[in-house]
Structure formats: C-alpha cells, structure tokens
N, C-alpha and C. Protein backbone atom coordinates (compact mmCIF):
# COMPACT_ATOMS: atom_id res chain seq x y z
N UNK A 1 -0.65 -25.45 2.84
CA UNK A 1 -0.89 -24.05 2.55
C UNK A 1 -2.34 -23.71 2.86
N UNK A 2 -2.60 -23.11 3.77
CA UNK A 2 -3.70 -22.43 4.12
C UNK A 2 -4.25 -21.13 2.73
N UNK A 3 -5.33 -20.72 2.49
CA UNK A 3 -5.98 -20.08 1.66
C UNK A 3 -7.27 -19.21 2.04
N UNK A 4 -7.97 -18.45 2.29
CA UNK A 4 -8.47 -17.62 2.32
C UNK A 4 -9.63 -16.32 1.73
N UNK A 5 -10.31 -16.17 1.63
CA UNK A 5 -10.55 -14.61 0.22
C UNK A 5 -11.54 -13.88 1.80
N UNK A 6 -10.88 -12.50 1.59
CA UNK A 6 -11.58 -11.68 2.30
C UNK A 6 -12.60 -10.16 1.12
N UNK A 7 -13.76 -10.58 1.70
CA UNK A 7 -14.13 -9.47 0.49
C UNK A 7 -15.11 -8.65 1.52
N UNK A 8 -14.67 -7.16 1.24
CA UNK A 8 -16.04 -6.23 2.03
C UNK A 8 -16.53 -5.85 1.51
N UNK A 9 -17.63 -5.95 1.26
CA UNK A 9 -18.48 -4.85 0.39
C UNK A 9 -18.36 -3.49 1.07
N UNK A 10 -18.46 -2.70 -0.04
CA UNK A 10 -18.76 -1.20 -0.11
C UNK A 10 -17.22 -0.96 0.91
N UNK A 11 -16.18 -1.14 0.50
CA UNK A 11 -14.91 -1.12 1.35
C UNK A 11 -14.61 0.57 1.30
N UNK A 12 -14.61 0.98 -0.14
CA UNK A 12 -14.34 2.33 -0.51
C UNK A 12 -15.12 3.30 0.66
N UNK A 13 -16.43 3.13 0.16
CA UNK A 13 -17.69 3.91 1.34
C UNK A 13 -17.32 3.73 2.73
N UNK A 14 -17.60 2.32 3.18
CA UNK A 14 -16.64 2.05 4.42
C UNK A 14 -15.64 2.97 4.93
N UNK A 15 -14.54 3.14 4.25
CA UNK A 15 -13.13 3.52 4.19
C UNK A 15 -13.52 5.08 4.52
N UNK A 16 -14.10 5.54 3.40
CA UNK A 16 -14.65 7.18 3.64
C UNK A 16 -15.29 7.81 4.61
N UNK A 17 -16.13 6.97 5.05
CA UNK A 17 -16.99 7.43 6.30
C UNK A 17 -16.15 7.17 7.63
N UNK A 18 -15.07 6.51 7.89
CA UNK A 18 -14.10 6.55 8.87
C UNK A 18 -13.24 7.66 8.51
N UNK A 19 -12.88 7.96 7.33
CA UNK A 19 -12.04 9.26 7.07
C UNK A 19 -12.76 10.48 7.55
N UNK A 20 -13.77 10.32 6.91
CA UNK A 20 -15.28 11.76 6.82
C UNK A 20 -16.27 11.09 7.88
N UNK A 21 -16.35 11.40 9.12
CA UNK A 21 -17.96 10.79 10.01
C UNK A 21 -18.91 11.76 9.67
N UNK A 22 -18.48 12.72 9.60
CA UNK A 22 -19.54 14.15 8.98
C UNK A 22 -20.59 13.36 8.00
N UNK A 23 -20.23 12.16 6.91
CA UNK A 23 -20.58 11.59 5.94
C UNK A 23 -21.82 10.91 6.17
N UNK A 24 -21.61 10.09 7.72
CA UNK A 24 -22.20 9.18 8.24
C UNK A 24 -23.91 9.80 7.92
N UNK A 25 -24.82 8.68 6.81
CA UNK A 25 -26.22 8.68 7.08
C UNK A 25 -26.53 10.00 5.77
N UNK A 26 -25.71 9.76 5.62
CA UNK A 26 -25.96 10.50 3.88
C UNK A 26 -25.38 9.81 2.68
N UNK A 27 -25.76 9.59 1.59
CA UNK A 27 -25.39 9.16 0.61
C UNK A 27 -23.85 9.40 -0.22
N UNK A 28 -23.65 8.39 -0.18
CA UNK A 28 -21.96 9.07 -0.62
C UNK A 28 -21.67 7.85 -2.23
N UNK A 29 -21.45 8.51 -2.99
CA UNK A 29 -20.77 7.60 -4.54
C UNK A 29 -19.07 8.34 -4.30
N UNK A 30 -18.38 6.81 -4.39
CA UNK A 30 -17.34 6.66 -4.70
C UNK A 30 -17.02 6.78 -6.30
N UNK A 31 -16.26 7.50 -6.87
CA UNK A 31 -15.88 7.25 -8.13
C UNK A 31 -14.82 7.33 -8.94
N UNK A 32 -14.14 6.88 -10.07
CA UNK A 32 -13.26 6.73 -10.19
C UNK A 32 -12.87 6.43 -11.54
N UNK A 33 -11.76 6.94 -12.12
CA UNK A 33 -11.22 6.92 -13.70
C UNK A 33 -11.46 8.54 -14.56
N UNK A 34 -11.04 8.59 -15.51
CA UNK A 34 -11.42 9.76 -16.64
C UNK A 34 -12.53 9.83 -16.78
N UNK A 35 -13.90 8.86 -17.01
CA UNK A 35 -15.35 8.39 -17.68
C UNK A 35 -15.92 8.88 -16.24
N UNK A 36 -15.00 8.97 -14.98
CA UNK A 36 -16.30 9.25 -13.34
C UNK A 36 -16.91 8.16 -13.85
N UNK A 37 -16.78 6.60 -13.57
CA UNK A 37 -17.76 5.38 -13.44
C UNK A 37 -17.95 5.51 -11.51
N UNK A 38 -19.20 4.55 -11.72
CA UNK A 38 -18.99 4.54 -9.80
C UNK A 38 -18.24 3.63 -9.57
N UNK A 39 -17.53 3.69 -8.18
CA UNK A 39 -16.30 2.46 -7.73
C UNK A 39 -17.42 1.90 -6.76
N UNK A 40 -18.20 2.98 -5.69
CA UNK A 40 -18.68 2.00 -5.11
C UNK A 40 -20.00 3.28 -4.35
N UNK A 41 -20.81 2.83 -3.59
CA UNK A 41 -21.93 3.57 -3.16
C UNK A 41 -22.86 3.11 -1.95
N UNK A 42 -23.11 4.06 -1.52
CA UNK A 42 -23.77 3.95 -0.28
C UNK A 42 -25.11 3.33 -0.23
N UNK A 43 -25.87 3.22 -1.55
CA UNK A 43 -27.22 2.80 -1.80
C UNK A 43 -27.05 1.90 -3.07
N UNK A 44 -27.80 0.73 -2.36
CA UNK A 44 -27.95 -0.40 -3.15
C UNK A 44 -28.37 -0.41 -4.23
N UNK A 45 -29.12 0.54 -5.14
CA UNK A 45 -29.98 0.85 -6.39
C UNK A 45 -28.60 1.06 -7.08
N UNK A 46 -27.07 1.89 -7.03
CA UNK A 46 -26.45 2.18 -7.80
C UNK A 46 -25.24 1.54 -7.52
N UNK A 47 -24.68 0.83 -8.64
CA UNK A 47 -24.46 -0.40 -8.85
C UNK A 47 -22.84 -0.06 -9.73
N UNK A 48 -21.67 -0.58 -9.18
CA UNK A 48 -20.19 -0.26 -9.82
C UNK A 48 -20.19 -0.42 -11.19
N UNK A 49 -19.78 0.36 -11.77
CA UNK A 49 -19.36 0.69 -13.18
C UNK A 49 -20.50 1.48 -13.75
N UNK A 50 -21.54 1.88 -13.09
CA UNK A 50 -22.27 2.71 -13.61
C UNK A 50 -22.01 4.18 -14.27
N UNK A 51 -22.08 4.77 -15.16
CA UNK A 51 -21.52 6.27 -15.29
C UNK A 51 -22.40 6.91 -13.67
N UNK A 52 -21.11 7.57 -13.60
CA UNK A 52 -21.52 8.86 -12.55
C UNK A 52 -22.94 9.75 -12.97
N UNK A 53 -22.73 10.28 -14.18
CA UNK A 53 -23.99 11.24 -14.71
C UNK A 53 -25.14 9.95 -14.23
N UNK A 54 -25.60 8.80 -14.80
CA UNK A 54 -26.70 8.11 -14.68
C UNK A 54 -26.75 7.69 -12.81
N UNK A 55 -26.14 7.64 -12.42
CA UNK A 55 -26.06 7.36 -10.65
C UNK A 55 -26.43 8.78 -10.12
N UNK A 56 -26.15 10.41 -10.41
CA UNK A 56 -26.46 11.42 -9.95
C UNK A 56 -28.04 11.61 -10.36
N UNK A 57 -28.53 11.16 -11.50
CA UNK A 57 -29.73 11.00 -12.02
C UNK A 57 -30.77 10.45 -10.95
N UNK A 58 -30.22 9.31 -10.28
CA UNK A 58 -31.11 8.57 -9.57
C UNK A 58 -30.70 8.93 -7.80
N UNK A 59 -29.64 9.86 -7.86
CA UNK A 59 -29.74 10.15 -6.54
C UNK A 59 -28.89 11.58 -6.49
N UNK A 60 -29.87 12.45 -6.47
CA UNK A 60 -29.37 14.17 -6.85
C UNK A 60 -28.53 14.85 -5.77
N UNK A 61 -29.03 14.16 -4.34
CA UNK A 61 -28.21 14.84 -3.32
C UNK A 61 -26.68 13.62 -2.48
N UNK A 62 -26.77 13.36 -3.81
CA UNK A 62 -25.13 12.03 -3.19
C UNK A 62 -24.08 13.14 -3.10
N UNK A 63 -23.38 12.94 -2.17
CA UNK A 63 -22.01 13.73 -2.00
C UNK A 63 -21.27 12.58 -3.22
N UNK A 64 -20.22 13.11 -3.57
CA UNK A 64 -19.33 12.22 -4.85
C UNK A 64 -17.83 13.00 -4.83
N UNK A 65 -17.31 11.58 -4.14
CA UNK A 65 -15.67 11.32 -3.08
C UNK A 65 -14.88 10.54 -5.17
N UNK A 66 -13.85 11.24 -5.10
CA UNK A 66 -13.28 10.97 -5.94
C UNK A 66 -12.46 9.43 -5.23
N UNK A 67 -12.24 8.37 -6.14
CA UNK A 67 -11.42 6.97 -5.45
C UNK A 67 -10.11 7.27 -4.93
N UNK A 68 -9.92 6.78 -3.64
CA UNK A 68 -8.00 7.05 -3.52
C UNK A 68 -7.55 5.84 -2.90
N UNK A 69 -7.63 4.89 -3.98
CA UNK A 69 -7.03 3.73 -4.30
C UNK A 69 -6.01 3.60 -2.80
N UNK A 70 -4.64 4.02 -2.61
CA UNK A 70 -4.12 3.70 -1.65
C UNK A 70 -4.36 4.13 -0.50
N UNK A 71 -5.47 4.58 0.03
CA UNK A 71 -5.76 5.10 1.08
C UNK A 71 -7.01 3.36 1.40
N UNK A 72 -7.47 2.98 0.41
CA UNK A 72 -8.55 1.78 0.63
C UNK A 72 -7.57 0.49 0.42
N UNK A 73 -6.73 0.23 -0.32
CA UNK A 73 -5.25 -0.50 -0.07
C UNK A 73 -5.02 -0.86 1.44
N UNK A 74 -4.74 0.47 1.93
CA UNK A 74 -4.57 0.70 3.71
C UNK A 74 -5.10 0.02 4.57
N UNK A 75 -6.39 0.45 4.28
CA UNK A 75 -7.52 -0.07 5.04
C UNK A 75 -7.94 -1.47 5.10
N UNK A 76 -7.49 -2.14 4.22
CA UNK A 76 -7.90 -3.64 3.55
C UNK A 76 -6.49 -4.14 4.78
N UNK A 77 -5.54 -3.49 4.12
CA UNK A 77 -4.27 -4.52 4.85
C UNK A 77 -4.20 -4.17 6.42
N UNK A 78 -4.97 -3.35 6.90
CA UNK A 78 -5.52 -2.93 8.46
C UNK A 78 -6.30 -3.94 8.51
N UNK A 79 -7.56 -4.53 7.96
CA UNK A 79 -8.28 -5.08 8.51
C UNK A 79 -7.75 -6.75 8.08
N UNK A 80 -6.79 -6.67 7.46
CA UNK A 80 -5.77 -8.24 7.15
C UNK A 80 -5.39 -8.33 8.41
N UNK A 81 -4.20 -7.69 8.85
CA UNK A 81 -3.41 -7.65 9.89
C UNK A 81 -4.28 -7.64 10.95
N UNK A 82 -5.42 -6.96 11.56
CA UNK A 82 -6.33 -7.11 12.53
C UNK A 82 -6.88 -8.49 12.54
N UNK A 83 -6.91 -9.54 11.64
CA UNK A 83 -7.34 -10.71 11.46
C UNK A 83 -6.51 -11.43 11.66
N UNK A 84 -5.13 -11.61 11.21
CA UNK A 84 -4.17 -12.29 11.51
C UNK A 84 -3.50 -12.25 12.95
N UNK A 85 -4.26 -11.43 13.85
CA UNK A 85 -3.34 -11.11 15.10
C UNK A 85 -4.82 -12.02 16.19
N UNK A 86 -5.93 -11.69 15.59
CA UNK A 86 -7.09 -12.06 16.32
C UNK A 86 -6.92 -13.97 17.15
C-alpha cells in the first residue's frame, strides 16, 4: 500500500484567486463559521482561527470571501487527479 499526504497552503486563497483574478495582488481573508474565524489569508501576519474583527484590525483594506468548502473540495481533488495522471 502506497501512502501519501498532500498539503497546500493557503488552498482556500489559492482556490479564490483562480475563481476571482481581479483578486490577484490584493489581500484577500478567507472566512468561515457563525464567529467569521479566518479559514485562511493572503498575508502571513494573520494566522487561521483568528476572529475576523482582530484580522480586519491588522489589515483594514482585506477584501473578506466568505469559505465555500465544496468549491476548495474541487480544487484539492483537481489537483489529486492532476497528480495521479502526471
């Protein structure tokens, strides 16, 4: 049995800025749940699970992309299948 772990950072952001290129080279927070924690972010200072309010604090002009879980699902098993064919 072969085994594996594929991990991307910032997959969400990733994911968005191929949806949105408009995005590209501006700050973007991913976020996600009832509380708005961050899922994920374009700048290294703000860090997942942070509240949203304290991440807008430290960066006032972030655009802020609500999470859509199966749309980054997608994208993961795109870049599976692009690996498995390589």
């Amino acid at each position: 049995m072969q085994v594996a772990c594929l991990y991307i950072h910032n997959l969400p952001v990733i994911a968005e800025l191929q949806r949105q290129p408009a995005l590209k080279g501006r700050p973007v927070i991913v976020s996600i749940g009832a509380g708005r924690t961050v899922l994920d972010a374009s700048r290294s200072d703000l860090k997942p699970g942070m509240p949203l309010s304290a991440a807008l604090i430290q960066c006032k002009d972030s655009t802020v992309l609500e999470a859509d879980m199966s749309y980054y699902e997608k994208v993961f098993e795109q870049a599976i299948s692009a690996l498995e064919t390589a």
